[in-house]
N, C-alpha and C. Protein backbone atom coordinates (compact mmCIF):
# COMPACT_ATOMS: atom_id res chain seq x y z
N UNK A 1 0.83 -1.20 0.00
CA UNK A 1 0.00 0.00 0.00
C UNK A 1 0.87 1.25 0.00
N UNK A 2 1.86 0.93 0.83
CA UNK A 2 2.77 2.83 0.77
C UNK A 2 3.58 2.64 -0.59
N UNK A 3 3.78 1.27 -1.15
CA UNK A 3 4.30 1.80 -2.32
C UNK A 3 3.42 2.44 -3.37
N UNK A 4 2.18 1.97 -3.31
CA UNK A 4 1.05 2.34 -4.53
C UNK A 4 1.40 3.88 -4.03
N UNK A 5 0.88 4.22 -2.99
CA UNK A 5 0.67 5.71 -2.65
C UNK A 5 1.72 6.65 -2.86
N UNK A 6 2.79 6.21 -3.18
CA UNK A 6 3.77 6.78 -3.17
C UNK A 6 4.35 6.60 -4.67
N UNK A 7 3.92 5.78 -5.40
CA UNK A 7 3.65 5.81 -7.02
C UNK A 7 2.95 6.98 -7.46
N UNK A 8 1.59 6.72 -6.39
CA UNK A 8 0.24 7.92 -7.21
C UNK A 8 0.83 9.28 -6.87
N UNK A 9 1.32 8.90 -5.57
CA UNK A 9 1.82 11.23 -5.62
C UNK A 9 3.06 11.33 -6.29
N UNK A 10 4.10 10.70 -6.93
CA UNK A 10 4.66 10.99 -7.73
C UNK A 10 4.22 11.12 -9.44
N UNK A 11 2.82 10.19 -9.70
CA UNK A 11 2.48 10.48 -10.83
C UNK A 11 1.51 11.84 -10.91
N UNK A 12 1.36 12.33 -9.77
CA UNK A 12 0.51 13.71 -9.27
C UNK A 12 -1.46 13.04 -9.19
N UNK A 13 -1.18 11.71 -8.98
CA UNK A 13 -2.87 11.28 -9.31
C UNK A 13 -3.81 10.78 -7.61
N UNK A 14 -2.54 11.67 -6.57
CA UNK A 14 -2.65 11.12 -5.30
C UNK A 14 -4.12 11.98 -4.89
N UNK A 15 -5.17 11.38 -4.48
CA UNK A 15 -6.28 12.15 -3.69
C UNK A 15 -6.55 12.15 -2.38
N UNK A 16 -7.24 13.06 -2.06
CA UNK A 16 -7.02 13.19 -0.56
C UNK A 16 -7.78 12.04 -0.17
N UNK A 17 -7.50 11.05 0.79
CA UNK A 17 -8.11 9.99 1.51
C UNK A 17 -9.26 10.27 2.52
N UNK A 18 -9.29 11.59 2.83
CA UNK A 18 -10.77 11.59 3.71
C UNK A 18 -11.77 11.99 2.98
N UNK A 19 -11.36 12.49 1.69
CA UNK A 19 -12.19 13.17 1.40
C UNK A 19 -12.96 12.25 0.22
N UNK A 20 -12.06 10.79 -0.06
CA UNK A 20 -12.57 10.37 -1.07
C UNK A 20 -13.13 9.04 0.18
N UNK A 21 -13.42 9.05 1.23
CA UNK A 21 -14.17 8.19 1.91
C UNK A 21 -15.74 9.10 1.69
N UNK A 22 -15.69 9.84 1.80
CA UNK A 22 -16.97 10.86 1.53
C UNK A 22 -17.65 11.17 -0.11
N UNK A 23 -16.49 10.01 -0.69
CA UNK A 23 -16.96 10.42 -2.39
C UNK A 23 -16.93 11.16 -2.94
N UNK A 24 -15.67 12.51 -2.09
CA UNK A 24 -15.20 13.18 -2.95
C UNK A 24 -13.53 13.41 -3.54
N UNK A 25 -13.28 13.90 -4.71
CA UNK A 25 -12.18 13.56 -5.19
C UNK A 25 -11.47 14.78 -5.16
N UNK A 26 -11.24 15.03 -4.49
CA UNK A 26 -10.03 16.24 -4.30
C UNK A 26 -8.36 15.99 -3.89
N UNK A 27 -7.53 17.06 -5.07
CA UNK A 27 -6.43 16.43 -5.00
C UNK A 27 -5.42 16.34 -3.43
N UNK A 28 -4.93 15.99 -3.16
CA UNK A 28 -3.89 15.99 -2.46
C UNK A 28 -3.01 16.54 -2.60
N UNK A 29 -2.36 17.76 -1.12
CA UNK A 29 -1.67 18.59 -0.95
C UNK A 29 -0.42 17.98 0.34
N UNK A 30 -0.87 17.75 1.41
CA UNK A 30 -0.16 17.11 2.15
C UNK A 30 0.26 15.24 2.31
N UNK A 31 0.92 14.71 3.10
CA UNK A 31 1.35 13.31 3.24
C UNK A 31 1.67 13.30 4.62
N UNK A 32 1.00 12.68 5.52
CA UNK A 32 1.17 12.44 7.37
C UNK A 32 2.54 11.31 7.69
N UNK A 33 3.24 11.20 7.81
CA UNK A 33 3.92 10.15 7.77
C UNK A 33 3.49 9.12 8.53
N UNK A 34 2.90 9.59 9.67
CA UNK A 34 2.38 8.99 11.11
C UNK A 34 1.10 8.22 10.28
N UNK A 35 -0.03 8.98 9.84
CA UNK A 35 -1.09 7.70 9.42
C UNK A 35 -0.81 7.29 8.16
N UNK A 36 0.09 7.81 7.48
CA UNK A 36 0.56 6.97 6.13
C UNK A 36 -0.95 7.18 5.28
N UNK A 37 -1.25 8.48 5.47
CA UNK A 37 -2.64 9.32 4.47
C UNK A 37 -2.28 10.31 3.70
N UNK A 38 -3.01 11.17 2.49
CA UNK A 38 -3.00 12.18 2.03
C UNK A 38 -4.01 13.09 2.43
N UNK A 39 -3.40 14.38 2.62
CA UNK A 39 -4.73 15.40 2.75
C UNK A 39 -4.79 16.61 2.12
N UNK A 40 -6.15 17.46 1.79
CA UNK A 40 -6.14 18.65 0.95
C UNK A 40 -6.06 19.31 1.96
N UNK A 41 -6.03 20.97 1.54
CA UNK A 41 -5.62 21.46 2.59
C UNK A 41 -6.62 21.82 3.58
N UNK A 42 -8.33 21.65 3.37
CA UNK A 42 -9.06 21.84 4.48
C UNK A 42 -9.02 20.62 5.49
N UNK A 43 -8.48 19.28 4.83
CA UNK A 43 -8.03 17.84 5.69
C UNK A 43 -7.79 18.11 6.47
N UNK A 44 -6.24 18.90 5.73
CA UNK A 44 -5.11 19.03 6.12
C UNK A 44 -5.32 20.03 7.80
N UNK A 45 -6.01 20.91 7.80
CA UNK A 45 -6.30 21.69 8.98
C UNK A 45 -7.17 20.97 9.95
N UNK A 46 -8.35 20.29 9.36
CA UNK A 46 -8.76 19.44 10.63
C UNK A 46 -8.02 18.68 11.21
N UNK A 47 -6.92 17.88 10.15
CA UNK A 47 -5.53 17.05 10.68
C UNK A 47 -5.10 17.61 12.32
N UNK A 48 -4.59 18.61 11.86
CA UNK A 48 -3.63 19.58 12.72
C UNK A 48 -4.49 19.72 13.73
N UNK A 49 -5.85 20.32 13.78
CA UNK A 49 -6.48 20.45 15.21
C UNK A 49 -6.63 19.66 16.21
N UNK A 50 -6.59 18.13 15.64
CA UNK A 50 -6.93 17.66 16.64
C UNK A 50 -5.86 17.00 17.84
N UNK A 51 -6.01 16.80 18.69
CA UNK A 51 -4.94 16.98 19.66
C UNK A 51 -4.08 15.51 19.40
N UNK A 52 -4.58 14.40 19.15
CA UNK A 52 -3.82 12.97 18.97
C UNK A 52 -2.91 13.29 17.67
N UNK A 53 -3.42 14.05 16.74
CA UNK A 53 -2.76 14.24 15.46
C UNK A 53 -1.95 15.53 15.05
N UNK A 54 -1.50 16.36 15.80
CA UNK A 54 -1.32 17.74 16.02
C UNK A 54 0.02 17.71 15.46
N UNK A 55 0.67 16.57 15.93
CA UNK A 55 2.29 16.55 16.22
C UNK A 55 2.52 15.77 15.30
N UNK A 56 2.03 15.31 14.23
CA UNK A 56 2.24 14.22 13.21
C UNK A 56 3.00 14.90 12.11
N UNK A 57 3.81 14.32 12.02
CA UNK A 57 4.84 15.18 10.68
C UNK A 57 3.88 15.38 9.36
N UNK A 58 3.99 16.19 8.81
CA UNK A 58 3.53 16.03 7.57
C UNK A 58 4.40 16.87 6.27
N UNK A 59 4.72 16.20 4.96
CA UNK A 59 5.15 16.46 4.17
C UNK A 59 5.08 16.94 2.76
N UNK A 60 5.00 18.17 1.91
CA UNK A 60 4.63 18.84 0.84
C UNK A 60 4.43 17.54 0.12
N UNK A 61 3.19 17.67 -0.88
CA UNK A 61 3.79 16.20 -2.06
C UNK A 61 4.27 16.43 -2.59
N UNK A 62 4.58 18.48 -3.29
CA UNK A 62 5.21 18.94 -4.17
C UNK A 62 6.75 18.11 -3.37
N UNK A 63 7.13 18.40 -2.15
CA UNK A 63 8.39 18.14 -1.79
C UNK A 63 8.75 16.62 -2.16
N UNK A 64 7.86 15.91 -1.80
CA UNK A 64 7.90 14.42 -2.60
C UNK A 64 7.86 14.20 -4.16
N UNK A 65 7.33 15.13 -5.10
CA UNK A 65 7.79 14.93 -6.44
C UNK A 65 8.79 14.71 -6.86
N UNK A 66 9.30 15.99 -6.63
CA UNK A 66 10.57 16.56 -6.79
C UNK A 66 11.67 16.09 -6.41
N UNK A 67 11.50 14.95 -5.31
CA UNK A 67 12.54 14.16 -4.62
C UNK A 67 13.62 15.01 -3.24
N UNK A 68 12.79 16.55 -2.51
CA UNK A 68 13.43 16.44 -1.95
C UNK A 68 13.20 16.06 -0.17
N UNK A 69 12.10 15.23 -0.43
CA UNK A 69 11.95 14.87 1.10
C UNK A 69 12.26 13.98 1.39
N UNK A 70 12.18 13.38 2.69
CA UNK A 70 12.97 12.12 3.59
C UNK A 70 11.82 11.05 3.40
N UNK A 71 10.53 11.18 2.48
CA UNK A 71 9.73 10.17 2.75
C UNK A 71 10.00 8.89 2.29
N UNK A 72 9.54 7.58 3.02
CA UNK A 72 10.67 6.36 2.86
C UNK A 72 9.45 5.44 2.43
N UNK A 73 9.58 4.31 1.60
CA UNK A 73 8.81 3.00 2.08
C UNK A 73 8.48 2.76 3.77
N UNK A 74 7.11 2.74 3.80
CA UNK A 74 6.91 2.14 5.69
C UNK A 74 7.46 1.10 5.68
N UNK A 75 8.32 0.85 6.78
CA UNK A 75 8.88 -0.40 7.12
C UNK A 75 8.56 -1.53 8.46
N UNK A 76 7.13 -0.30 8.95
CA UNK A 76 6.67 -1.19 10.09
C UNK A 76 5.45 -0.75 9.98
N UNK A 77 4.16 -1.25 10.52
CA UNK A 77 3.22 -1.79 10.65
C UNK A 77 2.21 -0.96 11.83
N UNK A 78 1.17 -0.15 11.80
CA UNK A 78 1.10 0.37 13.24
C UNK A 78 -0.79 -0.50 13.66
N UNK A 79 -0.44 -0.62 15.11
CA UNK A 79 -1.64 -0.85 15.52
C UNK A 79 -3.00 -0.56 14.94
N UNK A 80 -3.99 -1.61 14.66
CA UNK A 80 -5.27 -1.00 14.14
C UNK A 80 -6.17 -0.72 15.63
N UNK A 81 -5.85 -1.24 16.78
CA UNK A 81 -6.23 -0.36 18.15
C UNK A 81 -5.27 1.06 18.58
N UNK A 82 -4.44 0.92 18.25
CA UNK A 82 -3.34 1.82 18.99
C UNK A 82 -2.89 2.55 18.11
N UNK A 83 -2.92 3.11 16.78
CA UNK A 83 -2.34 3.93 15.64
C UNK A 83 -1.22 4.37 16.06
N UNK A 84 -0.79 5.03 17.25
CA UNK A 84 0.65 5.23 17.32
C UNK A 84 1.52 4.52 18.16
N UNK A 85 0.83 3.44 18.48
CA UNK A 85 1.76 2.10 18.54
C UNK A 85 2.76 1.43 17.07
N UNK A 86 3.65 0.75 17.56
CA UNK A 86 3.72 -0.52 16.40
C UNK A 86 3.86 -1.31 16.67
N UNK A 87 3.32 -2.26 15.73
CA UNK A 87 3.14 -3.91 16.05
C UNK A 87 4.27 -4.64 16.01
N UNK A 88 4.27 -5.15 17.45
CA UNK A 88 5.53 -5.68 17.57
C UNK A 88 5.35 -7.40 18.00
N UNK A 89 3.98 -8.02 18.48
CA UNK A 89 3.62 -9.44 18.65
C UNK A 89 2.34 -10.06 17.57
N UNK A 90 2.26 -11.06 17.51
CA UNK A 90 1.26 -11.94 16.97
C UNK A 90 1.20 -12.79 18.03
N UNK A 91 -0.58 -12.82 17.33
CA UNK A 91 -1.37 -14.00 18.63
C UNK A 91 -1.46 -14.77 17.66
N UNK A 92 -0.98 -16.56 17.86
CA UNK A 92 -1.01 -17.84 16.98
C UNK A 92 -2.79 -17.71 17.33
N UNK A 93 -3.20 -17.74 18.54
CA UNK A 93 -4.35 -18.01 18.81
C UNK A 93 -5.64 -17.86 17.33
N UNK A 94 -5.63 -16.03 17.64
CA UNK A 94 -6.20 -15.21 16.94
C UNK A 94 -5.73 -14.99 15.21
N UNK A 95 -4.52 -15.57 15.14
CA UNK A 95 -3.90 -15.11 13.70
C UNK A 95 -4.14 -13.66 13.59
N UNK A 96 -3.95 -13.11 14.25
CA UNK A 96 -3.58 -11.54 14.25
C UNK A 96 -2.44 -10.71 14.93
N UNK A 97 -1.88 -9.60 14.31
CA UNK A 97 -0.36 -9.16 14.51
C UNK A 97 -1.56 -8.06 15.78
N UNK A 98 -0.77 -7.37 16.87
CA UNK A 98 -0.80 -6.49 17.80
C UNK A 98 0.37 -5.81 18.47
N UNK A 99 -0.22 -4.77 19.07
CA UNK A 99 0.78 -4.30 19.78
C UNK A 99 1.06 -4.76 20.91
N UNK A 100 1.94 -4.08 21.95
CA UNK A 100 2.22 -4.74 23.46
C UNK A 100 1.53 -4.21 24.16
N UNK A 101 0.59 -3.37 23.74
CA UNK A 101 -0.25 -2.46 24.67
C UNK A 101 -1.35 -3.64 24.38
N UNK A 102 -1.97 -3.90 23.16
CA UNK A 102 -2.91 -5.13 23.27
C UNK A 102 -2.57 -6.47 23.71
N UNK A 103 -1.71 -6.97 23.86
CA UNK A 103 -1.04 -8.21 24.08
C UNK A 103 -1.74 -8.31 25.68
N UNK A 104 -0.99 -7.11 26.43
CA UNK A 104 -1.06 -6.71 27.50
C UNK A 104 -2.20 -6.79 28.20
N UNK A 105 -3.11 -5.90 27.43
CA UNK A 105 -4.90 -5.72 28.15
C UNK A 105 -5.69 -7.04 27.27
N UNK A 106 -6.13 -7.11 25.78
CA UNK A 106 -6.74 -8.76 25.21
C UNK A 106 -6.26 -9.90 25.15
N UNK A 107 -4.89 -10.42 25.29
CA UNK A 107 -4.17 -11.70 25.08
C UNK A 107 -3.40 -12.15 25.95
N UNK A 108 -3.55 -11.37 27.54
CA UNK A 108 -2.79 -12.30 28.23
C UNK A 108 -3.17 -13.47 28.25
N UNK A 109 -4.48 -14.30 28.56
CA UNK A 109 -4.54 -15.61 28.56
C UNK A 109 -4.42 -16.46 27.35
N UNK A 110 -3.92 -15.47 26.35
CA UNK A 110 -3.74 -16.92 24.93
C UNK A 110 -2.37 -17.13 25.24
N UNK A 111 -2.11 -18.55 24.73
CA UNK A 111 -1.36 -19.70 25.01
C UNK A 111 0.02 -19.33 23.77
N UNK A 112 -0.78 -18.95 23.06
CA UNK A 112 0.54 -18.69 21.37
C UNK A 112 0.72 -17.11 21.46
N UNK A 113 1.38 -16.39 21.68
CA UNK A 113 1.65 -14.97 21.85
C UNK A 113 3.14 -15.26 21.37
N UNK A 114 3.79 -14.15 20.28
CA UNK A 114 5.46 -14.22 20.24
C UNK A 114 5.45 -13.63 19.53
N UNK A 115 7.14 -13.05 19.16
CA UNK A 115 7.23 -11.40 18.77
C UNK A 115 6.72 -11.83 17.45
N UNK A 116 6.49 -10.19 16.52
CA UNK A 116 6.46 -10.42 15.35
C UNK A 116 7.70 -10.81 13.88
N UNK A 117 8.65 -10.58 14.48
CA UNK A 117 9.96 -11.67 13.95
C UNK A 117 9.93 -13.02 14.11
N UNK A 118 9.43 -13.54 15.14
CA UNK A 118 9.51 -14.66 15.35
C UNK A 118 8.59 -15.49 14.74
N UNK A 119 7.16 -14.67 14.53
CA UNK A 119 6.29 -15.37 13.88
C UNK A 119 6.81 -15.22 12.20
N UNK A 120 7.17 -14.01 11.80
CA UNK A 120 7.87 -13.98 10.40
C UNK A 120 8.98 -14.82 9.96
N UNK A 121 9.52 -15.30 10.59
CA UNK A 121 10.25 -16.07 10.85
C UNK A 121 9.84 -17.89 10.68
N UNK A 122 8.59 -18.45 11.32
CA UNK A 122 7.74 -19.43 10.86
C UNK A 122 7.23 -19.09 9.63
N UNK A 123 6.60 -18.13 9.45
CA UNK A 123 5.77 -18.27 8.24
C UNK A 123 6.56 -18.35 6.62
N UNK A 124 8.33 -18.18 7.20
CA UNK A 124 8.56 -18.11 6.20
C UNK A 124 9.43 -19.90 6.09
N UNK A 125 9.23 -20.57 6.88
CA UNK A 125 9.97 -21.77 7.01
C UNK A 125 8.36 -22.24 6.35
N UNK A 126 7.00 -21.78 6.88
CA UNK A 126 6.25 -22.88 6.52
C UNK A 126 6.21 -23.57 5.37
N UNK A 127 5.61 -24.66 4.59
CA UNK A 127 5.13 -25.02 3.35
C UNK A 127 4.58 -24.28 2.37
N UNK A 128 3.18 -23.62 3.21
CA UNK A 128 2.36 -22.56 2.11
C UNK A 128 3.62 -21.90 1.70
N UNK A 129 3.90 -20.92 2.38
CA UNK A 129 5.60 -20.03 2.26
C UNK A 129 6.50 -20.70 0.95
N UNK A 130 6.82 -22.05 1.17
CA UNK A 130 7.81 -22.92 0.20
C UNK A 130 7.00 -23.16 -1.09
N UNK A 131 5.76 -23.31 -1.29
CA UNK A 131 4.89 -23.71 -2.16
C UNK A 131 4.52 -22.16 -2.98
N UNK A 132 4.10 -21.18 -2.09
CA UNK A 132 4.28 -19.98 -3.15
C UNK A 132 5.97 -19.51 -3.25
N UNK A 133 6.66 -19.25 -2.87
CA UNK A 133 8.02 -19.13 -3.67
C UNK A 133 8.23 -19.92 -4.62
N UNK A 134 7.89 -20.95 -4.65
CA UNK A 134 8.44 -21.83 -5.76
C UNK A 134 6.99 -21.44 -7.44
N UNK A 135 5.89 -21.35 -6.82
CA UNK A 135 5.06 -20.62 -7.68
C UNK A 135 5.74 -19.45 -8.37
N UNK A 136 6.22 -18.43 -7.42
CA UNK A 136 6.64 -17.40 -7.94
C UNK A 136 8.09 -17.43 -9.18
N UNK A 137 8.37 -18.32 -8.93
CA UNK A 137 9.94 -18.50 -9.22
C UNK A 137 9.37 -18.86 -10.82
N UNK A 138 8.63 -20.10 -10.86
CA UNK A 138 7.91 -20.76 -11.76
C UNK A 138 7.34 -19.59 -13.19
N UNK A 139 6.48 -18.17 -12.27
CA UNK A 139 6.20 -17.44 -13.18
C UNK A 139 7.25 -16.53 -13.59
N UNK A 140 8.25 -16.37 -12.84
CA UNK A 140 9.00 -15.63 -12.48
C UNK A 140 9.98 -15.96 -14.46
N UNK A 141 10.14 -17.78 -13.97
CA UNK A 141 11.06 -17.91 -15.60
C UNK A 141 9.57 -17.89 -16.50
N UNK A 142 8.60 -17.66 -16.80
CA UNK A 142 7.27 -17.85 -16.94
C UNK A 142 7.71 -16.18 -18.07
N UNK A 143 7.88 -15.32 -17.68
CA UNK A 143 7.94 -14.33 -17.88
C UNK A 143 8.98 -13.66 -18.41
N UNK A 144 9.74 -14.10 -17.89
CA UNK A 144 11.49 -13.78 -18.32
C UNK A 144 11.43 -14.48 -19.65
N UNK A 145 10.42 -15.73 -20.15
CA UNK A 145 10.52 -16.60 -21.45
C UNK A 145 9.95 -15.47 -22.96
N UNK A 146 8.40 -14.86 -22.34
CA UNK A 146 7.96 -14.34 -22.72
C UNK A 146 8.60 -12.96 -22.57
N UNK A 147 9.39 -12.37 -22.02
CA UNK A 147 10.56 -11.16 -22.24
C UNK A 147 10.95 -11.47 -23.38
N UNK A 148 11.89 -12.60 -23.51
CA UNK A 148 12.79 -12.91 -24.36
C UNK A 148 12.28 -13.05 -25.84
N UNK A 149 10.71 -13.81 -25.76
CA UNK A 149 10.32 -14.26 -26.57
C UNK A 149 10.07 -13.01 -27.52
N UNK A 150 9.57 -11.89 -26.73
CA UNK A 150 9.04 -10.86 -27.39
C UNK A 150 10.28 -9.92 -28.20
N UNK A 151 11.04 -10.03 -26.92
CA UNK A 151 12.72 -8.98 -27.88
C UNK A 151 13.04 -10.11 -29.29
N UNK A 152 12.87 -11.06 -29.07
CA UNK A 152 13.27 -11.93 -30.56
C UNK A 152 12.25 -11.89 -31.30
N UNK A 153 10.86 -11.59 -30.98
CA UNK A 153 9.92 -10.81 -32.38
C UNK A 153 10.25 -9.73 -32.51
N UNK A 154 10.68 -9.02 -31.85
CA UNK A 154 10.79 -7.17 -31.99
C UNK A 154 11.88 -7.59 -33.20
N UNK A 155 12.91 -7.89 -32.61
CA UNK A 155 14.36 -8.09 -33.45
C UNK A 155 14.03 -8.65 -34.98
N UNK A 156 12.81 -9.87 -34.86
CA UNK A 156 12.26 -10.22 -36.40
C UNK A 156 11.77 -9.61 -37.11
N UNK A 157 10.95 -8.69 -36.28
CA UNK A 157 10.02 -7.66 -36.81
C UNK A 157 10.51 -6.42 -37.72
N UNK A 158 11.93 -6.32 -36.81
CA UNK A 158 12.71 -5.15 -37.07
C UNK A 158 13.61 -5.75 -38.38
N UNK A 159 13.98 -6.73 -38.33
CA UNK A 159 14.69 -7.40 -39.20
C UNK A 159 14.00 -7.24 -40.84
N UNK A 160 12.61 -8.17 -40.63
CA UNK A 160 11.85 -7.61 -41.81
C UNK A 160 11.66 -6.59 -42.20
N UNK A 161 11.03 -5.77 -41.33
CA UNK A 161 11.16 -4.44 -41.72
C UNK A 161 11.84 -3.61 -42.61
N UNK A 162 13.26 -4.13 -42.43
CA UNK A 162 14.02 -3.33 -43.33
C UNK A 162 14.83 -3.99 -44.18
N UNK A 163 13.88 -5.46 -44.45
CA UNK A 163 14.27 -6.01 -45.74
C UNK A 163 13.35 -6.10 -46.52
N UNK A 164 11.76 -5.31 -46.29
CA UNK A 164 10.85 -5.09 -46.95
C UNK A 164 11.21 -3.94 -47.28
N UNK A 165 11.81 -2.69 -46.72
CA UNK A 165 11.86 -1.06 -47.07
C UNK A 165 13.15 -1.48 -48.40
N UNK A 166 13.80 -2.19 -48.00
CA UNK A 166 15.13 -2.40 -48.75
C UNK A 166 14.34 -3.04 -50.21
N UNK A 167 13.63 -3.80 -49.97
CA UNK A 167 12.93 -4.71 -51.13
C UNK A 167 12.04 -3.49 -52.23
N UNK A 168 11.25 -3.01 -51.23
CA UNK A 168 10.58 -1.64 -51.80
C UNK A 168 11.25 -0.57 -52.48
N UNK A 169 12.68 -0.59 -51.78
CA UNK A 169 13.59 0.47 -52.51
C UNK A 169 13.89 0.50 -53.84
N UNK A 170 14.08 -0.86 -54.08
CA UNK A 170 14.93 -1.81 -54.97
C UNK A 170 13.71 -1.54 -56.03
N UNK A 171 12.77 -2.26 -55.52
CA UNK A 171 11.23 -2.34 -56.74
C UNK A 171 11.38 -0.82 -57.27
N UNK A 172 11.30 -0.14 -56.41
CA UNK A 172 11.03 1.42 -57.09
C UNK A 172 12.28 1.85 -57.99
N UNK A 173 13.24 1.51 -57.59
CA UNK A 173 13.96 1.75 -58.72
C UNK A 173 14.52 0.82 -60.05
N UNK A 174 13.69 -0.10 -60.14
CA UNK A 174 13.37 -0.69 -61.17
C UNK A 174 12.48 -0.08 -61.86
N UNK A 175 11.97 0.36 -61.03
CA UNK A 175 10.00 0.51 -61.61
C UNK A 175 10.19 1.72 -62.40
N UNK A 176 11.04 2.53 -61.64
CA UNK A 176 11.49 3.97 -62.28
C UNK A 176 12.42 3.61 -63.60
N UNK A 177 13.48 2.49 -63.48
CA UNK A 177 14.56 2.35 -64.34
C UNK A 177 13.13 2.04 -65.71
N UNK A 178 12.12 0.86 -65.64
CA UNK A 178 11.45 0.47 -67.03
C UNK A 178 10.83 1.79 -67.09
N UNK A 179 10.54 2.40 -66.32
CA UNK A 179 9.54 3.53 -66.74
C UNK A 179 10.48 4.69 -67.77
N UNK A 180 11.41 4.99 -67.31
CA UNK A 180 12.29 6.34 -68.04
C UNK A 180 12.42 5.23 -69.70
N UNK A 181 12.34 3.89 -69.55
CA UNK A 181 13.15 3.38 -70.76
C UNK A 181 12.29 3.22 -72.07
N UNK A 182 10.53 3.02 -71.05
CA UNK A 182 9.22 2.87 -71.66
C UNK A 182 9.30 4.50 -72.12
N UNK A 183 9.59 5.25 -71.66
CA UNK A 183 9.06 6.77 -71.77
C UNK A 183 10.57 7.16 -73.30
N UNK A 184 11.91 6.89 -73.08
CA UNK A 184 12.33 6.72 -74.30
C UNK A 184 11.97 6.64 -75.39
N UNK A 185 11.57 4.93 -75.37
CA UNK A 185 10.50 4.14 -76.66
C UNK A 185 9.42 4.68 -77.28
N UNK A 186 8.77 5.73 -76.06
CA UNK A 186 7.53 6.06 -76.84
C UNK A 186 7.67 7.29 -77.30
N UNK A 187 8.72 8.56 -77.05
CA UNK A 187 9.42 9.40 -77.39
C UNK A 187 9.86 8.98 -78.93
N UNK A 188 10.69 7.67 -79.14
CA UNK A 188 11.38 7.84 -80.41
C UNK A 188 10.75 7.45 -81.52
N UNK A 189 9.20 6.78 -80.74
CA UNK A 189 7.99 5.57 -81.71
C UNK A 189 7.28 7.15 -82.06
N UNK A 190 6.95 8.03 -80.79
CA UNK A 190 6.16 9.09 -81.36
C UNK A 190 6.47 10.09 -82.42
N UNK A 191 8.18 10.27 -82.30
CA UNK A 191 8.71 11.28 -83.52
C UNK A 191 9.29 10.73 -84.40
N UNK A 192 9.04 9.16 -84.65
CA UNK A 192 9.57 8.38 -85.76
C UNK A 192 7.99 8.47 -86.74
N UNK A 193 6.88 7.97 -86.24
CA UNK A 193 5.43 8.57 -86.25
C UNK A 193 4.87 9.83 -87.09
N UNK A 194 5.56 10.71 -86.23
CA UNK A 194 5.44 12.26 -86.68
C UNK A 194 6.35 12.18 -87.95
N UNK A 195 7.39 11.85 -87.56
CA UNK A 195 8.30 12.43 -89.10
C UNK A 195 7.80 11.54 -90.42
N UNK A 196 7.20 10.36 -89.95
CA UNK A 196 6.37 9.74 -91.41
C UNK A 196 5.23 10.37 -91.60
N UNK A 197 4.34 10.65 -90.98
CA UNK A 197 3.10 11.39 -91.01
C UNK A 197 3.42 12.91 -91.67
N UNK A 198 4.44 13.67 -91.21
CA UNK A 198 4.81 15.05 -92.44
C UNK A 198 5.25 14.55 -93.60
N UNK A 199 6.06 13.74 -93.97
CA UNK A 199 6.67 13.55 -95.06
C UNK A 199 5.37 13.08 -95.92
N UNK A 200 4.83 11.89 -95.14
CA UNK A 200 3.08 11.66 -96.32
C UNK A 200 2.87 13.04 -97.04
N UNK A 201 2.18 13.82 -95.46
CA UNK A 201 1.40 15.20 -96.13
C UNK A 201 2.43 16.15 -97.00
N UNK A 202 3.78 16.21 -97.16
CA UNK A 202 4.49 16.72 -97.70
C UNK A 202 4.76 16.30 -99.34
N UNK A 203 4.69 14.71 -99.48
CA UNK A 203 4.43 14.38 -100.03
C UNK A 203 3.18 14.20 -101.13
């Protein structure tokens, strides 16, 4: 998701996110780093008023076009109870990531609680895990075939191309060479013609 969003405000097609929960489409002026949102600038002022969100960085998108701000890929995850938490455990129980503030008050009594490395960490030893990498890999030469396949039509394509323009060249100046030779012939047939036709009437 922060990469899409961070595609769209560099292609300038970023809209403000509260405003398009409301169905309306207005562009985007600011970027929160903290809720990882866009806002216009009347958002942008309710943003700021309110006291949980006051202190939340926020960044020009012009400054993000242009490349000169610090805005990064998110690299962590924040609470969907706690927004300015980050999620730092998973409950095996629940199959859901949390913070330590939830761990704390909903999951002391589950039995599977452990950090969120640790669970990243299983999920990437599991099977499903081994079974899509190897999927991926699969489309992966899947694609790279059809790369290849396509630069060696381009290259055929291109190839013909300019042994048809070359072929065409060639025709036309044939076509031109019988034509000047036809246009000769009928030059020397027409005043060979003429000069018998005066001599008759002269005659």
């Amino acid at each position: 998701m922060s990469l899409l969003d961070k595609r769209a405000i560099q292609r300038s097609e970023k809209v403000c996110n509260s405003c398009q929960i409301n169905i309306e489409m207005k562009t985007a002026i600011y970027w929160c780093t903290i809720c990882e949102e866009a806002f216009c600038e009347q958002c942008d002022k309710c943003h700021k008023s309110f006291k949980f969100s006051a202190k939340h960085k926020l960044i020009s998108i012009k400054e993000i076009q242009s490349g000169n701000s610090d805005l990064k890929v998110s690299e962590v995850l924040c609470c969907e109870e706690h927004p300015d938490k980050i999620v730092e455990v998973y409950c095996v129980n629940h199959s859901k990531q949390y913070c330590t503030l939830c761990a704390t008050l909903s999951h002391c009594k589950c039995e599977n609680v452990t950090s969120f490395e640790n669970a990243a960490k299983d999920i990437k030893k599991s099977k499903l895990t081994a079974t899509l990498i190897k999927n991926l890999d699969e489309r992966n030469k899947q694609l790279n075939e059809i790369i290849e396949n396509r630069k060696d039509s381009m290259n055929k394509f291109e190839t013909t191309s300019e042994n048809i323009v070359k072929e065409v060249a060639t025709l036309k100046k044939v076509v031109i060479y019988h034509l000047d030779k036809l246009e000769e012939k009928i030059k020397v047939e027409v005043a060979s013609s003429k000069k018998r036709v005066v001599m008759k009437y002269t005659d």
